[in-house]
N, C-alpha and C. Protein backbone atom coordinates (compact mmCIF):
# COMPACT_ATOMS: atom_id res chain seq x y z
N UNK A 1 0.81 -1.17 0.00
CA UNK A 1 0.00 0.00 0.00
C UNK A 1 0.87 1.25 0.00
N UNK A 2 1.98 1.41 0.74
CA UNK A 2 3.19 2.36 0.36
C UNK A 2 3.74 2.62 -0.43
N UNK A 3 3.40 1.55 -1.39
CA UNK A 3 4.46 1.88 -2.79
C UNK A 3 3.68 2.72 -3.56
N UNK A 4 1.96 1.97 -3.87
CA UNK A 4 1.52 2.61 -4.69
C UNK A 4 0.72 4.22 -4.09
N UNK A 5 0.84 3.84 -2.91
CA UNK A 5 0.73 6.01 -1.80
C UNK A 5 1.59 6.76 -2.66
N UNK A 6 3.10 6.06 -2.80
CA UNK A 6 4.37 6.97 -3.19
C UNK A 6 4.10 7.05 -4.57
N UNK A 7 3.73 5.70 -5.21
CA UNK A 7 3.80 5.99 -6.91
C UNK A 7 2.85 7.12 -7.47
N UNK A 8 1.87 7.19 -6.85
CA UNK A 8 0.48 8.24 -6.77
C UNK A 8 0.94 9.35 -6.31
N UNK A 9 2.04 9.85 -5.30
CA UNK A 9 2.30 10.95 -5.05
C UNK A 9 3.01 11.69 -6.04
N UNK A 10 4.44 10.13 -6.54
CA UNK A 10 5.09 11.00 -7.67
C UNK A 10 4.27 11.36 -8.89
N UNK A 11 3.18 10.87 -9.50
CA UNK A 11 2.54 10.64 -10.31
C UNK A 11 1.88 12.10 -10.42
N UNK A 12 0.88 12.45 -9.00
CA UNK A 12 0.85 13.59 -8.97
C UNK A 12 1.61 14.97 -9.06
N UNK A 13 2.88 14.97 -8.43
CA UNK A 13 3.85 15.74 -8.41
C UNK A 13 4.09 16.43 -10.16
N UNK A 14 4.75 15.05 -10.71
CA UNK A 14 4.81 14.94 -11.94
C UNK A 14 3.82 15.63 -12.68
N UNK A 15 2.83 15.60 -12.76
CA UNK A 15 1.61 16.09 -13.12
C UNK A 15 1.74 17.72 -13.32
N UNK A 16 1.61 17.89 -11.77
CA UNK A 16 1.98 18.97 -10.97
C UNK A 16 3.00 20.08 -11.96
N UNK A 17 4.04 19.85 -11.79
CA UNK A 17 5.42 20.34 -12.62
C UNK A 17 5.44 20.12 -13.74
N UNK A 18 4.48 19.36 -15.00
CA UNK A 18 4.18 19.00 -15.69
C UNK A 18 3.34 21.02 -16.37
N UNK A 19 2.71 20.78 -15.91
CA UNK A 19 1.37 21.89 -15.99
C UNK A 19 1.73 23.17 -15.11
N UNK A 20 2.98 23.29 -14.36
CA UNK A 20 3.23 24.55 -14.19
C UNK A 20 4.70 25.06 -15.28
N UNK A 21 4.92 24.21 -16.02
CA UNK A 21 6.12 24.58 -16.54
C UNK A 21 5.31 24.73 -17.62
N UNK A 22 4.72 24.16 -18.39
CA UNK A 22 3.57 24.84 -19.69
C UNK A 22 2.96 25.89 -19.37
N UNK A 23 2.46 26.29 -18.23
CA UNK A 23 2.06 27.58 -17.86
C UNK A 23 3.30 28.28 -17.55
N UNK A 24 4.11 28.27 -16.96
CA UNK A 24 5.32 29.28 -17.15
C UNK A 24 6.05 29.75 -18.74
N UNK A 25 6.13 28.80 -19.43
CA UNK A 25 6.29 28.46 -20.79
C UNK A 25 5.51 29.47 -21.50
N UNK A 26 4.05 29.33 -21.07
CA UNK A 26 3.05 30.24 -21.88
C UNK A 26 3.05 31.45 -21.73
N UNK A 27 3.06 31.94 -20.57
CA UNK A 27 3.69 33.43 -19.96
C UNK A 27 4.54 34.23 -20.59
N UNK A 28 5.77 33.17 -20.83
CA UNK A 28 7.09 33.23 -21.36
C UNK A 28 6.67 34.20 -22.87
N UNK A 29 6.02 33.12 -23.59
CA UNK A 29 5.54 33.24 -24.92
C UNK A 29 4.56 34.95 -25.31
N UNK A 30 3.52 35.00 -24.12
CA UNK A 30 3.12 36.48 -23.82
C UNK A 30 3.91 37.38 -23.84
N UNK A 31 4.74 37.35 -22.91
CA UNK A 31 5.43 38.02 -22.48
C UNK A 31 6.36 38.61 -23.94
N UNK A 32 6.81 38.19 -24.43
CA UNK A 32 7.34 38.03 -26.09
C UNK A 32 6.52 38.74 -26.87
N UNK A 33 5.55 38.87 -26.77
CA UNK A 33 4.61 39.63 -28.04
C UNK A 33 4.02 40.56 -27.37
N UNK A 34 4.20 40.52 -25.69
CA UNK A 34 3.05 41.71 -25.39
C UNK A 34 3.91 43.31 -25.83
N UNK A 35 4.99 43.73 -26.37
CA UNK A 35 5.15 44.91 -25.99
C UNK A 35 4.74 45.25 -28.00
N UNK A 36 4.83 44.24 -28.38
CA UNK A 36 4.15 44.31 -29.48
C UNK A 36 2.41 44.71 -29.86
N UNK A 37 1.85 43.61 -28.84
CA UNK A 37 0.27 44.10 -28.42
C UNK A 37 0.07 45.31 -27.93
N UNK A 38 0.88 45.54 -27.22
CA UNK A 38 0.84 47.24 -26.26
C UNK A 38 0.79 48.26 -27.74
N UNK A 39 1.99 48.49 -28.12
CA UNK A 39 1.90 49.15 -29.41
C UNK A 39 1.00 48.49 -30.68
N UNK A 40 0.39 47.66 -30.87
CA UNK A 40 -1.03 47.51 -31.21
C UNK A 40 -2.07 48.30 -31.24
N UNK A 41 -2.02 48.17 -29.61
CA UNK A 41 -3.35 48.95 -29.05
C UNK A 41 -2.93 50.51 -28.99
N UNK A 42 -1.70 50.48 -28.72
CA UNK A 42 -1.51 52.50 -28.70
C UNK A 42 -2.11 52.74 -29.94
N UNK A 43 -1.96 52.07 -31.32
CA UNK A 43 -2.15 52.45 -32.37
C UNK A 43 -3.55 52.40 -32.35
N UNK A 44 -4.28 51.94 -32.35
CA UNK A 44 -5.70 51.62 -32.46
C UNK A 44 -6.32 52.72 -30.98
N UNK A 45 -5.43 53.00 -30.11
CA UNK A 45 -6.52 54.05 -29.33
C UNK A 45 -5.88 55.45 -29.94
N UNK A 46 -4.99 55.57 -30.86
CA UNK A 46 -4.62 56.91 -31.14
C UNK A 46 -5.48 57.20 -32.52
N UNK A 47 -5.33 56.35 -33.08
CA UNK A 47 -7.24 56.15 -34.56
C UNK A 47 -8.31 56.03 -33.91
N UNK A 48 -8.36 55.91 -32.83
CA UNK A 48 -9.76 56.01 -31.90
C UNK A 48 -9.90 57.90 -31.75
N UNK A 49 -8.49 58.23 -30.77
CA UNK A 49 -8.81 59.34 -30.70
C UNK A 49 -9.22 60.61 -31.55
N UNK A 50 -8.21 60.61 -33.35
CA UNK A 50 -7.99 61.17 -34.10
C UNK A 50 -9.63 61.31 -34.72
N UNK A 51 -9.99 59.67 -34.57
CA UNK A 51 -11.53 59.64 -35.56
C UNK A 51 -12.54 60.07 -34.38
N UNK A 52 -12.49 60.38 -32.92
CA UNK A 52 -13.55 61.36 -32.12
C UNK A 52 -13.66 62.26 -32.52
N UNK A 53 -11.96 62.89 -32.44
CA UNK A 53 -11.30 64.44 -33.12
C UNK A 53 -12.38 65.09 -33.85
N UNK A 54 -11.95 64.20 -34.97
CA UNK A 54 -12.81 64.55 -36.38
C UNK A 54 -14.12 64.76 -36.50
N UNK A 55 -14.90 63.47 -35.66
CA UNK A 55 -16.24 64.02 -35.68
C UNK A 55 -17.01 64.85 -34.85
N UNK A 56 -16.23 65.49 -33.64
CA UNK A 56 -16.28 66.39 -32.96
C UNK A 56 -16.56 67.30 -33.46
N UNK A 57 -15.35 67.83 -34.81
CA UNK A 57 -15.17 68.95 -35.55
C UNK A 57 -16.00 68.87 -36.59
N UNK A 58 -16.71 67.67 -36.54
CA UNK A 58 -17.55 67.52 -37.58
C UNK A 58 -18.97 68.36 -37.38
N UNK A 59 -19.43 67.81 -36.42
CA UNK A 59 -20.89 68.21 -35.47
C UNK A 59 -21.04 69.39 -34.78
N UNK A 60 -19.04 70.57 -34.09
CA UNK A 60 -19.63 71.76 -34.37
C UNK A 60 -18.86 72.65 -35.50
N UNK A 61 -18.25 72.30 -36.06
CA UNK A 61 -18.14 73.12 -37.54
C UNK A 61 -18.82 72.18 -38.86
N UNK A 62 -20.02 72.34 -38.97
CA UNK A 62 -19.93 71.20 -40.46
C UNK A 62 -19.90 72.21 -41.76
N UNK A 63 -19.77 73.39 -41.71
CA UNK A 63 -19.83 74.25 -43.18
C UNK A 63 -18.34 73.91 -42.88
N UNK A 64 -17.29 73.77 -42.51
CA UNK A 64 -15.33 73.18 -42.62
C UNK A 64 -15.88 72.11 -43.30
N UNK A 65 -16.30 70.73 -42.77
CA UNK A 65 -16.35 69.89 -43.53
C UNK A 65 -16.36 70.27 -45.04
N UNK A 66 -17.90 70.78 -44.99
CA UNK A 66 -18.60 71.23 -46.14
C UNK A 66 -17.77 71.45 -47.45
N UNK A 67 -17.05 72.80 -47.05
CA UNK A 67 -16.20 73.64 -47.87
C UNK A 67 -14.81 72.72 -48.12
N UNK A 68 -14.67 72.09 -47.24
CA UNK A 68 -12.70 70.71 -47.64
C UNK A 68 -13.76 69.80 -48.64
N UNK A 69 -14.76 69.88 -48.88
CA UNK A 69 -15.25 68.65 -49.74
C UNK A 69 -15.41 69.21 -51.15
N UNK A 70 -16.16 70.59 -51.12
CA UNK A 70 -16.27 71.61 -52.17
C UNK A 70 -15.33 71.43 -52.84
N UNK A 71 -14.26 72.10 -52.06
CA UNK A 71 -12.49 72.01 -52.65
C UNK A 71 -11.79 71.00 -53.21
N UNK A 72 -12.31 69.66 -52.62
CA UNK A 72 -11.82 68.42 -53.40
C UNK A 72 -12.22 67.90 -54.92
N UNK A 73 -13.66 68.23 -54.81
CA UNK A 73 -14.37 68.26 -55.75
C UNK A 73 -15.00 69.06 -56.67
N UNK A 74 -14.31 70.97 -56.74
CA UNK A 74 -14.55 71.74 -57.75
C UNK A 74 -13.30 72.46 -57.68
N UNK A 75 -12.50 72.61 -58.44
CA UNK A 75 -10.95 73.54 -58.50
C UNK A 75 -11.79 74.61 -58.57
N UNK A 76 -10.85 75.60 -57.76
CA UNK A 76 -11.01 76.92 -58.32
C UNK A 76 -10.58 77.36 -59.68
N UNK A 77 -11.35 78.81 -59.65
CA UNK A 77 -10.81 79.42 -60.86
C UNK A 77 -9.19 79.28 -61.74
N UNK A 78 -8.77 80.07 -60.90
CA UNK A 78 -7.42 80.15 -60.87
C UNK A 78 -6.64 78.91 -60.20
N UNK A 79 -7.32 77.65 -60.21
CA UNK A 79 -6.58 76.63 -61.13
C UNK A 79 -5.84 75.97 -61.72
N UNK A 80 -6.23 76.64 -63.14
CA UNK A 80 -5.63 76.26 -64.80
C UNK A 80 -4.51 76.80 -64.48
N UNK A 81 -3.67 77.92 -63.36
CA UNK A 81 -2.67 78.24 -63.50
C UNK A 81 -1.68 77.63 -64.13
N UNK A 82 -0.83 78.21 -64.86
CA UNK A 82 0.46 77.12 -65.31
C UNK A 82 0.70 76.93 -66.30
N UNK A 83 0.18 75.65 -67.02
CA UNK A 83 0.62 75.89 -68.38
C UNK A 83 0.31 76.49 -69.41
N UNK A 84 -0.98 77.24 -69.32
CA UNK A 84 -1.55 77.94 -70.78
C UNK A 84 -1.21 79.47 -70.14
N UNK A 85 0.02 79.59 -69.16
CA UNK A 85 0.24 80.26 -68.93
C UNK A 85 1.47 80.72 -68.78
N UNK A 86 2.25 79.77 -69.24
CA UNK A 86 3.61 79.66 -69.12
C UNK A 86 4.38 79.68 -70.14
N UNK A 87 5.32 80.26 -70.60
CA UNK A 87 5.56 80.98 -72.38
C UNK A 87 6.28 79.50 -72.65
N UNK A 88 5.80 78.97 -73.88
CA UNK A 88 6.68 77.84 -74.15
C UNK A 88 5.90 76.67 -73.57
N UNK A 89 4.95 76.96 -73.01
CA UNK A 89 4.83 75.37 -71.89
C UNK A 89 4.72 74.29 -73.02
N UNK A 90 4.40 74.36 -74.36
CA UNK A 90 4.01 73.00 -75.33
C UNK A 90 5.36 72.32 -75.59
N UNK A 91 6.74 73.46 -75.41
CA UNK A 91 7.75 72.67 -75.45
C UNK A 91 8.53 72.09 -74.15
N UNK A 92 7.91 72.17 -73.31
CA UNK A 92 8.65 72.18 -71.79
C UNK A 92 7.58 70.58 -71.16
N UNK A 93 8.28 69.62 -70.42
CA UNK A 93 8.05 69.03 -69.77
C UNK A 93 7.49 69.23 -68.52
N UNK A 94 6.83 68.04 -68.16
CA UNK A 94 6.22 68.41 -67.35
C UNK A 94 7.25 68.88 -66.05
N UNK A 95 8.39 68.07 -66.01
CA UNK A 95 8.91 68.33 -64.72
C UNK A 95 9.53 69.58 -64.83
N UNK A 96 9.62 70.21 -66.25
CA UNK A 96 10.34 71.46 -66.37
C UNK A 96 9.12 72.41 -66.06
N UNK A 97 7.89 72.07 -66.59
CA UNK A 97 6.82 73.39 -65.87
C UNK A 97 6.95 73.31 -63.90
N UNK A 98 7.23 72.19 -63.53
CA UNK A 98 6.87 72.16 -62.40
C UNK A 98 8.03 73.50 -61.43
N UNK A 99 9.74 73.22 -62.35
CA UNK A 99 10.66 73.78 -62.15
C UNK A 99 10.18 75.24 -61.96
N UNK A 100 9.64 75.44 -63.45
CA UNK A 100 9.67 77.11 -63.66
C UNK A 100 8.53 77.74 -62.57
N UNK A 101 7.97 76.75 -62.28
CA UNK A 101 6.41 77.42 -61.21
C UNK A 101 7.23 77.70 -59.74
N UNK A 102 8.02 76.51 -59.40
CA UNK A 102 8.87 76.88 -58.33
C UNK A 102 9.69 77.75 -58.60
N UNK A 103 10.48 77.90 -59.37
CA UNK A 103 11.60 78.98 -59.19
C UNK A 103 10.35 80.67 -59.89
N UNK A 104 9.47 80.51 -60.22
CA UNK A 104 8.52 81.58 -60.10
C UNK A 104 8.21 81.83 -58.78
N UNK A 105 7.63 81.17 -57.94
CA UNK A 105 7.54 80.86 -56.93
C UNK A 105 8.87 81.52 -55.62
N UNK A 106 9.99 81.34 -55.93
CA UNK A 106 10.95 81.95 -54.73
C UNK A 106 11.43 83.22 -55.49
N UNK A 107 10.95 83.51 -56.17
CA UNK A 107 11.61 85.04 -57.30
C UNK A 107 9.98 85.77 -56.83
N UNK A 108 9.47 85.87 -56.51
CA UNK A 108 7.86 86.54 -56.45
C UNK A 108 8.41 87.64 -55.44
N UNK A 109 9.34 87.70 -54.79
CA UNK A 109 9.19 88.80 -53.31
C UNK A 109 10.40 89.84 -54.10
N UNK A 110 10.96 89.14 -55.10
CA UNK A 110 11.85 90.17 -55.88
C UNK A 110 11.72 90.26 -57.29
N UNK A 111 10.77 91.52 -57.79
CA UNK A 111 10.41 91.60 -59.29
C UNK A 111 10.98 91.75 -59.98
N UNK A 112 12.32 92.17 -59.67
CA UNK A 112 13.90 92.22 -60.83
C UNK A 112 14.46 90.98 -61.15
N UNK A 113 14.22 90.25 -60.20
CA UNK A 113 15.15 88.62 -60.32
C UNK A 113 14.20 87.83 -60.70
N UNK A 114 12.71 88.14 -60.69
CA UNK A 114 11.42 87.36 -61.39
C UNK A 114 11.52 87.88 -62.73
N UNK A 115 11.92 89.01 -63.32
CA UNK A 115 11.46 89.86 -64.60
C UNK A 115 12.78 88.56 -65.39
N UNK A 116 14.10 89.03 -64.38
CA UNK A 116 15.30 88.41 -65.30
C UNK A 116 15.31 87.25 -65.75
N UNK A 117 14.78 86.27 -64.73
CA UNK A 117 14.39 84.66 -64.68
C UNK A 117 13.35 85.08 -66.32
N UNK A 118 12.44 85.50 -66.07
CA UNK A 118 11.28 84.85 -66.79
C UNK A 118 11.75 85.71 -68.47
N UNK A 119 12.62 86.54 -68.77
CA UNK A 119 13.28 86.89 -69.60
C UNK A 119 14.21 85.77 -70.34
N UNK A 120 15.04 85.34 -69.51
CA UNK A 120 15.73 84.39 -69.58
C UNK A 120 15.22 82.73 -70.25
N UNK A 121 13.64 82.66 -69.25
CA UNK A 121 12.80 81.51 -69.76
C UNK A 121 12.65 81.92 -71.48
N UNK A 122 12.38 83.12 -71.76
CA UNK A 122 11.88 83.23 -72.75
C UNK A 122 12.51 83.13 -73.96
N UNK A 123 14.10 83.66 -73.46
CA UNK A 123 14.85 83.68 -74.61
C UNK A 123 14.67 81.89 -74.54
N UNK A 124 15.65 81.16 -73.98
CA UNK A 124 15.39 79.59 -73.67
C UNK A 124 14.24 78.99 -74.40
N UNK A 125 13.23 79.13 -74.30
CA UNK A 125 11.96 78.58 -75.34
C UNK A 125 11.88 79.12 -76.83
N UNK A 126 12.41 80.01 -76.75
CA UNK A 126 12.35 80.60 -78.05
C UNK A 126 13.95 80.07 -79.15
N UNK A 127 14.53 79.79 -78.35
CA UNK A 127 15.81 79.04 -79.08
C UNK A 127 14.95 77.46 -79.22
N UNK A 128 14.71 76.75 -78.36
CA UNK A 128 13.97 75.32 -78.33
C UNK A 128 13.08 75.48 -79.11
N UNK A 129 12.40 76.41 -79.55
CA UNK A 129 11.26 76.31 -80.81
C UNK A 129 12.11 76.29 -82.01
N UNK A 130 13.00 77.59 -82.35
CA UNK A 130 13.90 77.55 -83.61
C UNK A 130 14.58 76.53 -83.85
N UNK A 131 15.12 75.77 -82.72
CA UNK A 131 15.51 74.71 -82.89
C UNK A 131 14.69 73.51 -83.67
N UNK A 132 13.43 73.24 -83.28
CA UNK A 132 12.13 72.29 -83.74
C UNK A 132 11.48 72.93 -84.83
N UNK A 133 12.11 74.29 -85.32
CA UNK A 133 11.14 74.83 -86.22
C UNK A 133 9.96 75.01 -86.19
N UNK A 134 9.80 75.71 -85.23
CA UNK A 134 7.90 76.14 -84.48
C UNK A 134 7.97 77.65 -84.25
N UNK A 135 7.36 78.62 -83.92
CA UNK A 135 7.11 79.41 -83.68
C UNK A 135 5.83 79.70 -82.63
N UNK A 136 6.47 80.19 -81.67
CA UNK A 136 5.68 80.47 -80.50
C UNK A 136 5.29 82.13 -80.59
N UNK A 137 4.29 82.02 -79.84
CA UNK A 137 3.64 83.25 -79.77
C UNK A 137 3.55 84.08 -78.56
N UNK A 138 3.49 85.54 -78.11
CA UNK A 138 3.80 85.86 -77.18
C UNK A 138 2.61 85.97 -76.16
N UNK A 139 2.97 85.71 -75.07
CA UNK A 139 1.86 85.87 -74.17
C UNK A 139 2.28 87.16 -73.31
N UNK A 140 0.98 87.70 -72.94
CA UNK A 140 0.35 89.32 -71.96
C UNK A 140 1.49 88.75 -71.02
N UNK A 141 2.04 87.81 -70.61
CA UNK A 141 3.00 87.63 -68.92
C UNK A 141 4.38 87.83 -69.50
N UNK A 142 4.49 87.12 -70.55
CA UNK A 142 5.67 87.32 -71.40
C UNK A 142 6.60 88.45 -72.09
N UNK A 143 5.44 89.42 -72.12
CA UNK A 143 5.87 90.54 -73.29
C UNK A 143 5.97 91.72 -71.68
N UNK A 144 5.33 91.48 -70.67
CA UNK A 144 5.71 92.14 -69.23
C UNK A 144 6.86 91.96 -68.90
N UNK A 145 7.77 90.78 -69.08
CA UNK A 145 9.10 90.49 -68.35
C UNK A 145 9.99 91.42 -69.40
N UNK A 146 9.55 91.32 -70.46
CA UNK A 146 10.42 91.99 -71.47
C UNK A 146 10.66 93.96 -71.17
């Protein structure tokens, strides 16, 4: 009757240490991904907060809404700016209109170094046409720099 008391005890024991080392094990395994879950959830309560934000600003400004939707969906007038406005634009690329709008763009606070630039554009397009044998025509912005 002692043997099998003891075989039943180790049996249990075994058991025992069996099922706390898989549960320590599993912990282990948590423990491993939780700082991953943490930043999970930061992410998902900071799109929680951003999307209250929003509809906050929704319910007491809705003519803001209103008008960012207007804007997405009707250009203004002024617009078309750019190329049917830009001397040469039929021979100029796109990334070259994009150039000349920027460097229009940091020359605007000085009308001598905007006049010279856009002088300069002009002679420049007007050689690139003679070159292709085209003839360009002058535009009201064009015949100003001059």
């Amino acid at each position: 009757m002692k043997t099998k008391t003891t075989i039943c005890v180790l049996a249990t024991a075994a058991l025992a240490l069996t099922s706390y080392a898989a549960s320590a094990q599993g912990r282990h395994g948590q423990g491993g991904a939780q700082p991953q879950d943490r930043a999970q959830v930061e992410r998902g309560q900071k799109d929680f907060d951003r999307d209250r934000m929003r509809d906050r600003d929704r319910t007491t400004n809705p003519s803001r809404d209103r008008d960012r939707d207007q804007d997405r969906t009707h250009a203004p007038d002024n617009a078309s700016f750019g190329d049917k406005e830009i001397y040469g634009n039929e021979l100029m690329s796109a990334k070259e209109r994009k150039q000349y709008r920027e460097q229009l763009r940091l020359t605007e606070s000085d009308s001598k170094t905007q006049t010279k630039f856009m002088a300069q554009h002009k002679e420049k397009m007007q050689q690139r046409a003679k070159a292709q044998g085209k003839v360009l025509e002058d535009t009201p912005e064009a015949e100003e720099a001059e």
